[in-house]
Protein backbone atom coordinates (compact mmCIF):
# COMPACT_ATOMS: atom_id res chain seq x y z
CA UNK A 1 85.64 111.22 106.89
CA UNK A 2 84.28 113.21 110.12
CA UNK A 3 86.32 115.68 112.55
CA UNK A 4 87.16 114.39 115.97
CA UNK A 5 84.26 116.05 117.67
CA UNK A 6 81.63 114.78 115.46
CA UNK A 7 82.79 110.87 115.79
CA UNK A 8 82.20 111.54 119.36
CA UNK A 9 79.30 112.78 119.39
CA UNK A 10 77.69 110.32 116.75
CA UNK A 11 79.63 107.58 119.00
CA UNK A 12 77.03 108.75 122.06
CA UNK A 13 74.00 109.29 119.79
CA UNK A 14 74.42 105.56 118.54
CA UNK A 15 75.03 104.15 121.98
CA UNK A 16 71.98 105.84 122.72
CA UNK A 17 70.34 104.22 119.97
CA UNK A 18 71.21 100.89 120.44
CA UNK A 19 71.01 100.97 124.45
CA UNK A 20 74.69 99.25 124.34
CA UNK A 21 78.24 100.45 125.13
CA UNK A 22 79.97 99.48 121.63
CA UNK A 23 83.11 98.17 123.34
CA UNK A 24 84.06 96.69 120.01
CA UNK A 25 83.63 100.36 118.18
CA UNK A 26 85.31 102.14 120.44
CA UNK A 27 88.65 100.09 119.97
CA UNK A 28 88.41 100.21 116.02
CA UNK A 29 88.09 103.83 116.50
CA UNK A 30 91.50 103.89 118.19
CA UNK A 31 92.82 102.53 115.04
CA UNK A 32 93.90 103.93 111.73
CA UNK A 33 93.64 100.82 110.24
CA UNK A 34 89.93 100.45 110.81
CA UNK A 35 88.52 103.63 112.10
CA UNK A 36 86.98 104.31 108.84
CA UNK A 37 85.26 101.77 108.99
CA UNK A 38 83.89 101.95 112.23
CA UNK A 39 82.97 105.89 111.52
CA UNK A 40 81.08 104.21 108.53
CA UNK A 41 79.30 101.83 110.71
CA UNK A 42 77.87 104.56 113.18
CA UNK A 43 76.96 106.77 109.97
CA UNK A 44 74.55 103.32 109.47
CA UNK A 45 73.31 102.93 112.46
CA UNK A 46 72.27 106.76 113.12
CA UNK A 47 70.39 106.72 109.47
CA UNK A 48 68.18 103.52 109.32
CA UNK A 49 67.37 104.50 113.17
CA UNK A 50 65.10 106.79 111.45
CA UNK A 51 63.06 104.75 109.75
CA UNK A 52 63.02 101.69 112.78
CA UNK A 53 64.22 100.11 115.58
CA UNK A 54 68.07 99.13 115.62
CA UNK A 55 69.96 96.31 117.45
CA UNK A 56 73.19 96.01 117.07
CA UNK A 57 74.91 92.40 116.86
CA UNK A 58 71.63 91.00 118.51
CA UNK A 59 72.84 87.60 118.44
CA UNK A 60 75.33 85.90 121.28
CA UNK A 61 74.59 82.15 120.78
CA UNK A 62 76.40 82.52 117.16
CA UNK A 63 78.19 85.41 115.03
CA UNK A 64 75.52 88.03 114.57
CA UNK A 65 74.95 90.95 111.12
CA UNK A 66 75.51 94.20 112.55
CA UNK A 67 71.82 95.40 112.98
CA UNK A 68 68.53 93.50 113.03
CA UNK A 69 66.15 96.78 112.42
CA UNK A 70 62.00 95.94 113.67
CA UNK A 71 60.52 98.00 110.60
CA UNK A 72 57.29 100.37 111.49
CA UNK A 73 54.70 96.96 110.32
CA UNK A 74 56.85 95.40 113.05
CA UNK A 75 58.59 92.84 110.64
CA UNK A 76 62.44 92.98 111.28
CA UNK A 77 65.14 92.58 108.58
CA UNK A 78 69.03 92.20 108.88
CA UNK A 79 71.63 94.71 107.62
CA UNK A 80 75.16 93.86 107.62
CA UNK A 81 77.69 96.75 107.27
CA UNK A 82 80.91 96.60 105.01
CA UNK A 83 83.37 99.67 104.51
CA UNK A 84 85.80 99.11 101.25
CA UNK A 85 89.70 100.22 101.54
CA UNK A 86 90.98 101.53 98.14
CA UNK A 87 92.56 98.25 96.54
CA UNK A 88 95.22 100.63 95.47
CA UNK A 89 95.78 103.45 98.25
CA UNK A 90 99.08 102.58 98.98
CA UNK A 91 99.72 103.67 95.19
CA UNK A 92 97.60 106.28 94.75
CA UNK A 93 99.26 107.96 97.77
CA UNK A 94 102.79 107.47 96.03
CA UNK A 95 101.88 109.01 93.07
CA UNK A 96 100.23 112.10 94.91
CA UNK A 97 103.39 112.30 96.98
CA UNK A 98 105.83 111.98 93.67
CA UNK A 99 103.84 114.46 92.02
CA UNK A 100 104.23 116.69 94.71
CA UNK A 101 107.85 116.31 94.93
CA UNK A 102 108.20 117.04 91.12
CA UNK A 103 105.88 120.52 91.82
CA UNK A 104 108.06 121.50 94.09
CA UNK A 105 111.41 121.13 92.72
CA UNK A 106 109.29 122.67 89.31
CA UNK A 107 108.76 125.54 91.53
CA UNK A 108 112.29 125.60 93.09
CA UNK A 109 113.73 125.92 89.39
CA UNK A 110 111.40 128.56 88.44
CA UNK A 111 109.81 126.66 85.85
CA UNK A 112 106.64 127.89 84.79
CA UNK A 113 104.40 125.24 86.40
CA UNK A 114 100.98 125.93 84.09
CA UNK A 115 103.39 124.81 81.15
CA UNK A 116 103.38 121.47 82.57
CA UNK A 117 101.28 118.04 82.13
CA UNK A 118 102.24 115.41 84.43
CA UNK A 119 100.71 111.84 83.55
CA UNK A 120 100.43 108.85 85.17
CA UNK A 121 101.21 106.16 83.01
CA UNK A 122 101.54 102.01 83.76
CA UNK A 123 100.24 98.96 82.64
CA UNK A 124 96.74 97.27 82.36
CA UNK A 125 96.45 94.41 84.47
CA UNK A 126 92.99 92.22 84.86
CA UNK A 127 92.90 93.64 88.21
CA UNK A 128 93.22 97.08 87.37
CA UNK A 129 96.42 99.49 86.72
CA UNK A 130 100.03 98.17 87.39
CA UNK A 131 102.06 101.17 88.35
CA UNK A 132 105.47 101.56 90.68
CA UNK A 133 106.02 105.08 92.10
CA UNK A 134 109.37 105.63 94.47
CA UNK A 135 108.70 105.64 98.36
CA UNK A 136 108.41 108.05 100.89
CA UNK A 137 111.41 107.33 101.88
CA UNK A 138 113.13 107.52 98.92
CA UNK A 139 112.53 111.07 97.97
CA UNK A 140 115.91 112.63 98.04
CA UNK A 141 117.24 110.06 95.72
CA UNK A 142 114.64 110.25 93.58
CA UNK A 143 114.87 114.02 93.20
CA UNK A 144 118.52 113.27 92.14
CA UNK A 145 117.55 110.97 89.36
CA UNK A 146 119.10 111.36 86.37
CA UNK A 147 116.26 111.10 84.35
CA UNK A 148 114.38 113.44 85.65
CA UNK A 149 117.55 115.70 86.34
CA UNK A 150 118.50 115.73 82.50
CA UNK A 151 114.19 116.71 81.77
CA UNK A 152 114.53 119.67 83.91
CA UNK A 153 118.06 121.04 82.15
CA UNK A 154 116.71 120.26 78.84
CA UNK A 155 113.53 122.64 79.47
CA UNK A 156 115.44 125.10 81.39
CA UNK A 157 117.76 125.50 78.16
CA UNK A 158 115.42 125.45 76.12
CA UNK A 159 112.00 126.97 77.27
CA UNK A 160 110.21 127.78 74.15
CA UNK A 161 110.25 124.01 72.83
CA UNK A 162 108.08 121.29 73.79
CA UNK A 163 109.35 118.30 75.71
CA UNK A 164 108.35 114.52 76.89
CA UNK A 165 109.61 112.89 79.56
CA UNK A 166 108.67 109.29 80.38
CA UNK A 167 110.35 107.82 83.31
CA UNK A 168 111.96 104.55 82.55
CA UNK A 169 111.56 102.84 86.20
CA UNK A 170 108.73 104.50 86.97
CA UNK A 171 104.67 104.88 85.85
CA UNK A 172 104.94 108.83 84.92
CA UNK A 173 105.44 111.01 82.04
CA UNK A 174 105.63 114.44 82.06
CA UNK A 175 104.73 116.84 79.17
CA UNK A 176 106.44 120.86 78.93
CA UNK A 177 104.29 122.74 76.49
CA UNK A 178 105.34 126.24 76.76
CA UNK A 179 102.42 126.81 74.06
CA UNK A 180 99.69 125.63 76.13
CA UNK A 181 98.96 127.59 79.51
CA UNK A 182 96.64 126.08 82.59
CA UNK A 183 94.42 128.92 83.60
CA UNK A 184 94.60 127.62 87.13
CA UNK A 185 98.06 128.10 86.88
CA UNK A 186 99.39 124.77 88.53
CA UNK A 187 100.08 121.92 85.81
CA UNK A 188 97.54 119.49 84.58
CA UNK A 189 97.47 115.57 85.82
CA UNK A 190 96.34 113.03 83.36
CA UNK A 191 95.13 109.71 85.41
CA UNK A 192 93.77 106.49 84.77
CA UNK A 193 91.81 104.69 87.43
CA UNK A 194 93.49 102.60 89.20
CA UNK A 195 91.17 100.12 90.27
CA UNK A 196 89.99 99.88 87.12
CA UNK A 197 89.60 95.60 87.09
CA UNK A 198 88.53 94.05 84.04
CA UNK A 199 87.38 90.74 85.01
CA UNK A 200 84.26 90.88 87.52
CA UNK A 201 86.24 88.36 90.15
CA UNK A 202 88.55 91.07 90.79
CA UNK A 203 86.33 93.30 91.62
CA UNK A 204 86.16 94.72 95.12
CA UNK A 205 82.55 95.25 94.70
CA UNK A 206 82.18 92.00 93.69
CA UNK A 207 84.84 89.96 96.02
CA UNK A 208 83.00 92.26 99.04
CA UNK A 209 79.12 91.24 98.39
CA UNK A 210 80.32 87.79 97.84
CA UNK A 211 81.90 87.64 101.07
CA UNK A 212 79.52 89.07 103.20
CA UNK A 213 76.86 87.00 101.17
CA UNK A 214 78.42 83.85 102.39
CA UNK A 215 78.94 84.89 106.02
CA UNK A 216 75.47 84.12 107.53
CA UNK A 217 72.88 81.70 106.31
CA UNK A 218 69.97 84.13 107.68
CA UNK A 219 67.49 85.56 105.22
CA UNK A 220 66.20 89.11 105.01
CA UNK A 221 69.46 89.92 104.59
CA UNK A 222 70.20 93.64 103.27
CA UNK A 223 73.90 94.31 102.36
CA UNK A 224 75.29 98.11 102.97
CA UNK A 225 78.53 98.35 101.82
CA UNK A 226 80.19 101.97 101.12
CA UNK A 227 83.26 103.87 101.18
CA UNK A 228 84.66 107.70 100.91
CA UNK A 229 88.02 106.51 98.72
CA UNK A 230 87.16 102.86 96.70
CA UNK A 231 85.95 103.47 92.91
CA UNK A 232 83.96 100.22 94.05
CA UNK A 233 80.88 102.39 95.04
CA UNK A 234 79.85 104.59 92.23
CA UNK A 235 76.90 103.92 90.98
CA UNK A 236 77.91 105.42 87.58
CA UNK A 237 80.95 104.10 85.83
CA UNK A 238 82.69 105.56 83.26
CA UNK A 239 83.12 103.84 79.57
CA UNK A 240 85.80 100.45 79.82
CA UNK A 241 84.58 100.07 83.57
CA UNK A 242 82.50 96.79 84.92
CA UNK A 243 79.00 98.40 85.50
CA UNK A 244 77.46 98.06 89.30
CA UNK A 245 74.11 96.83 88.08
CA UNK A 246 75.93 93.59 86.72
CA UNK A 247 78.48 93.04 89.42
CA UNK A 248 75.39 93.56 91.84
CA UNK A 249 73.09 91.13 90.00
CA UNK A 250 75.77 88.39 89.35
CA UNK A 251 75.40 87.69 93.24
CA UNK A 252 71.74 88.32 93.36
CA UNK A 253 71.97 85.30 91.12
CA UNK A 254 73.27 83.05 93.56
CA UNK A 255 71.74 84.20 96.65
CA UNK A 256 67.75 84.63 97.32
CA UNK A 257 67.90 85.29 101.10
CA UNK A 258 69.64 88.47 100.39
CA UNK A 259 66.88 91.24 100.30
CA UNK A 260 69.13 93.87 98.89
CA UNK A 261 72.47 95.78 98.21
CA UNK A 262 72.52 99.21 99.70
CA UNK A 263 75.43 101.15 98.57
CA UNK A 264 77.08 104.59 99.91
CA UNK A 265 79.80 106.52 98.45
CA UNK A 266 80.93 109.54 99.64
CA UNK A 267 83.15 111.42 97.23
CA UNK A 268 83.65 114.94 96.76
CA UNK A 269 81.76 116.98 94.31
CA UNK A 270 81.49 120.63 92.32
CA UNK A 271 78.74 122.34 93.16
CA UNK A 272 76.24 124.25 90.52
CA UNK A 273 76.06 127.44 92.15
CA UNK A 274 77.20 130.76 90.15
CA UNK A 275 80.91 130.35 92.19
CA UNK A 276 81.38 126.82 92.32
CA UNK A 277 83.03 125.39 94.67
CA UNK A 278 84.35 121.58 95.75
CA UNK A 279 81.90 119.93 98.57
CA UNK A 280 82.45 116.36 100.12
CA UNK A 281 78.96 114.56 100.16
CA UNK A 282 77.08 111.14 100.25
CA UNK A 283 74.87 109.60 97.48
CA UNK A 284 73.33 106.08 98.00
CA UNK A 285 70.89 103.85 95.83
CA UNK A 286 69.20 100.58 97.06
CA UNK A 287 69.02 97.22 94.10
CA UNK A 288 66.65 95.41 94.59
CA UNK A 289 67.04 91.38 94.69
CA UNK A 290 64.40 90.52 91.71
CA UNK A 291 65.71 86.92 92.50
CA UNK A 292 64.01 86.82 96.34
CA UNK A 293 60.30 85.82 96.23
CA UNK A 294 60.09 87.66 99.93
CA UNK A 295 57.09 89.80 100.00
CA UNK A 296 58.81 92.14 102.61
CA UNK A 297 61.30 93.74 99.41
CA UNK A 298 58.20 96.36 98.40
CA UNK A 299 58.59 97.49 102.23
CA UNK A 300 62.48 97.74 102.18
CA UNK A 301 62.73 98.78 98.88
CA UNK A 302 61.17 102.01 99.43
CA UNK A 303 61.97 102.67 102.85
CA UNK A 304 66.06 102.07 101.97
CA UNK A 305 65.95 104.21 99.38
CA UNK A 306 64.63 107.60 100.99
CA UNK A 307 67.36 107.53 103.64
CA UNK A 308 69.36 110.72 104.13
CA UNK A 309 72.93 109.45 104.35
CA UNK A 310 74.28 113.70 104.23
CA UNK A 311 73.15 114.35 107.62
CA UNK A 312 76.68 115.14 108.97
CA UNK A 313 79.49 116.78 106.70
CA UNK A 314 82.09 115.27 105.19
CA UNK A 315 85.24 117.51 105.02
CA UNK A 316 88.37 115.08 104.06
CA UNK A 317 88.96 111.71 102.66
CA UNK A 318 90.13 108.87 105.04
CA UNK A 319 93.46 108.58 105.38
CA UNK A 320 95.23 105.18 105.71
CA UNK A 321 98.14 105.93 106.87
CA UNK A 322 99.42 108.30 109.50
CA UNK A 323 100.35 111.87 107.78
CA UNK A 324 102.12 114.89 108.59
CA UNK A 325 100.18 118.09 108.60
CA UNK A 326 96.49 117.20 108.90
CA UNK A 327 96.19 118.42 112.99
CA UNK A 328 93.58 120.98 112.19
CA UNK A 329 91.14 118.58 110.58
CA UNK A 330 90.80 116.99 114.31
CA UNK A 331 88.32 120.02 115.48
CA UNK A 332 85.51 121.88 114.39
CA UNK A 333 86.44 124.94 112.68
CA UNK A 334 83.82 125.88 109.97
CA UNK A 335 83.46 128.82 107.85
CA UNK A 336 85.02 131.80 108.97
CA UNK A 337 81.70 134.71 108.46
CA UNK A 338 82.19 137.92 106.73
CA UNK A 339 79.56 140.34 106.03
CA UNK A 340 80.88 143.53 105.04
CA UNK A 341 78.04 146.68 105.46
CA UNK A 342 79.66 150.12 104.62
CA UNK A 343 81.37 151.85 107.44
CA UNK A 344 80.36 148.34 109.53
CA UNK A 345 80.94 144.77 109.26
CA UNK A 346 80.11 141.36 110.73
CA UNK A 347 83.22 138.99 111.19
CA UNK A 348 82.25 135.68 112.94
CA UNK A 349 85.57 133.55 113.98
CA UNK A 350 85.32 130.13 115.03
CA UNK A 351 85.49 129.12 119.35
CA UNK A 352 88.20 126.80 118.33
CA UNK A 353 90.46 129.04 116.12
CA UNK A 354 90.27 131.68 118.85
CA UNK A 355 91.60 128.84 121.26
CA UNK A 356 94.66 128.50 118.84
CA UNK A 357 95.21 132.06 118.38
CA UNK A 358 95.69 133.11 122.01
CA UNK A 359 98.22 129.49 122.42
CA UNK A 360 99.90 129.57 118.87
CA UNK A 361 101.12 131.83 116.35
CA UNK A 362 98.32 131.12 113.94
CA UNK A 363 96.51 133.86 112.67
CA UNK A 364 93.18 134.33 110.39
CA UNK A 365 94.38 135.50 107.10
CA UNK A 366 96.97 131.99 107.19
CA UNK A 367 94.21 129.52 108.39
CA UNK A 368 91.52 130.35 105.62
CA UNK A 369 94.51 132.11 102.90
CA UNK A 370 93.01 135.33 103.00
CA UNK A 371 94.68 137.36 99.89
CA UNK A 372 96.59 140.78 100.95
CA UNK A 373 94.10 142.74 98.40
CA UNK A 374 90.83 140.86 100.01
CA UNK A 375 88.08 142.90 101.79
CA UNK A 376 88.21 141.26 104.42
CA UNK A 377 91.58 141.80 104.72
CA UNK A 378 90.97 145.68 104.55
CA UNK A 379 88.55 145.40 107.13
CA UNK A 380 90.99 143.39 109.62
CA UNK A 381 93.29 146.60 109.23
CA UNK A 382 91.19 149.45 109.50
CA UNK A 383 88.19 148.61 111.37
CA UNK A 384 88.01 148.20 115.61
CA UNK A 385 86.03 146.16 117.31
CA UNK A 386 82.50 148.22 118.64
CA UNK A 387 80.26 144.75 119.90
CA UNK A 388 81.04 140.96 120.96
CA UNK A 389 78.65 138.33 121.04
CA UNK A 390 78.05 134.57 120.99
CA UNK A 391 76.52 132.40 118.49
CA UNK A 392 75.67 128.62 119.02
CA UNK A 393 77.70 126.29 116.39
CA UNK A 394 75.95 122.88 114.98
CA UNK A 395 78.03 119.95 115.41
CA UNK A 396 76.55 118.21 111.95
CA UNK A 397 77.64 120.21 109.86
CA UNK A 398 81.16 121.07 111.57
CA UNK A 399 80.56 124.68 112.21
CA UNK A 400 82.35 125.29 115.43
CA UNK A 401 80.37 127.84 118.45
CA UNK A 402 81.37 131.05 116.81
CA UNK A 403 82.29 134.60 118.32
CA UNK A 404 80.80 137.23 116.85
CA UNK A 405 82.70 140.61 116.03
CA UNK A 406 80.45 144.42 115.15
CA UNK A 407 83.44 146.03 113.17
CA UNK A 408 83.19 150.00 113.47
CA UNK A 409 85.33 151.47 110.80
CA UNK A 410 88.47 153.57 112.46
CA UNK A 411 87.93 156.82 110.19
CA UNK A 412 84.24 156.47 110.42
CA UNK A 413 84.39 156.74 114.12
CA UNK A 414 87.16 159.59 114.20
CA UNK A 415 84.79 161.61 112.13
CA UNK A 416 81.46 161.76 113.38
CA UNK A 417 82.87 161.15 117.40
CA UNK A 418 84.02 164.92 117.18
């Protein structure tokens, strides 16, 4: 969800703000098993700071919501926190990890991979998608299946025919069509949702508000649940999918003392700029209990709904599960600067990446995938080095303290230093 350095920081900046060491934090932290969840909880804390005064777990004579927050009339309200796990993660990671697999052995055979449509199939449960992928550990047998063996000869024998595969043990099919090309030239992947329930009591929306409905008998409750990997969260569902507004309102029903349901996702996004590119960033939207006769809900109502949940950037989805090859997300990098000006240039390289450079054989053009035919790469080659200088980084939005490099280019110089 956040980089190393940033949970650290918004670790002291909530400590600050609540005037308390969060012992119980801290540990969860420590853990993958609930560090999201504990990064979600600061993320809380920091954002309705701004709009009053926080205490966290106020209560010692019995268990206490996360934060009673004194409002600027001086009324207070409770907010208890809840982060939801993906029902299905341990699935969803073995079909990312199968699909993988297949790619590469696709690759290794020098099969055209854009020919390809790989979809994940299974079997509609009232709980959501029943699907069975192979394990981790069961990779090299399952690359010698002969199923999926026999798929790849067929294809390779005969490459101008179309083919289907379906896997008879397992929830995947996979589609050759050497008549329909992917532009992005990687194959296509058909999915369902996964948590897709169909009965509301299923839902982890639902089965979450319920729980943390029934956990104190205080009023003025507000309930902020969220997550960066859950379907649970979106406000907008797609068609076949139990709608928010009626899971929400189902416990409304039952419960008056709760104020409100605040609900966070964080997911990641295209933007709508002229190059668009994929951006990781939070949206929220407060429901309002129309079944609480407490006068204090055309306060919170507005005040919960302006908050600014996108102060710090989100670069990667949680992980649940410890995973090879993710070491660089620990520090702040950011965005390596180019501004190319004729015979000059501006390059600014992250603090950090200048750290690994003089300890490890990384380079620029392999950390960001700099093409061989890239401007940038031209000016890496032919230009030297004429000024240094600093620049501060901002923590927030994970740009790292960043060197900054007056390129001179080599001809240019050789020319007019006659």
């Amino acid at each position: 969800m956040l980089l190393e350095e940033q949970v650290s920081e918004l670790l002291k900046r909530c400590e600050k703000i609540t005037g308390q060491y969060l012992k119980q934090l801290r540990g969860n932290l420590k853990q993958i098993e609930t560090r999201a969840a504990a990064i979600f909880e600061l993320i809380v804390i920091e954002t309705v700071s701004k709009v009053g005064i926080v205490e966290y777990e106020p209560l010692e004579s019995e268990p206490s919501p996360d934060i009673r927050l004194t409002l600027p009339n001086k009324e207070k309200i409770w907010i208890e926190i809840k982060y939801i796990i993906s029902r299905f993660w341990k699935e969803e990671k073995q079909s990312k990890d199968t699909i993988n697999w297949i790619a590469k052995e696709i690759k290794r055979k020098k099969i055209n991979l854009s020919m390809i449509n790989f979809e994940i199939t299974g079997k509609d449960s009232e709980y959501g998608m029943k699907v069975s992928f192979p394990k981790e550990q069961e990779r090299k047998s399952f690359l010698r299946d002969k199923e999926l063996n026999k798929f790849f000869q067929i294809i390779e024998d005969n490459p101008n025919l179309k083919y289907e595969f379906k896997h008879s043990n397992y929830s995947f099919k996979i589609i050759y069509n050497p008549n329909i090309i992917n532009k992005n030239k990687t194959f296509f992947i058909t999915s369902k949702l996964l948590e897709n329930p169909k009965v509301i009591t299923e839902d982890s929306l639902y089965r979450t508000l319920k729980e943390k409905a029934n956990q104190h008998n205080l009023s003025r409750r507000v309930l902020c649940i969220g997550s960066d990997q859950s379907n649970a969260t979106r406000s907008l569902k797609l068609n076949g999918e139990l709608k928010t507004e009626n899971i929400i309102n189902q416990v409304f029903s039952n419960n008056s003392s709760i104020l409100g349901v605040l609900l966070v996702n964080i997911e990641s996004k295209t933007t709508n700029l002229e190059i668009p590119f994929i951006q990781r960033g939070a949206s929220h939207k407060y429901y309002d209990n129309s079944y609480s006769e407490d006068e204090i809900r055309s306060i919170v109502t507005p005040l919960l709904s302006t908050l600014n949940f996108n102060k710090w950037k989100f670069l990667s989805e949680t992980k649940n599960s410890k995973q090879r090859g993710i070491e660089k997300h620990k520090k702040i990098m950011g965005n390596l600067v180019f501004k190319p000006m004729g015979n000059r240039g501006i390059l600014k390289v992250p603090v950090n990446l200048m750290k690994d450079m003089m300890l490890t054989d990384i380079n620029i053009i392999d950390f960001y995938n700099i093409k061989e035919n890239s401007i940038i790469n031209s000016y890496l080659k032919n230009y030297k080095i004429k000024n240094i200088s600093f620049e501060a980084g901002d923590i927030e939005t994970a740009e790292d303290n960043k060197i900054v490099f007056e390129l001179e280019s080599k001809v240019f110089d050789s020319i007019f230093s006659r």
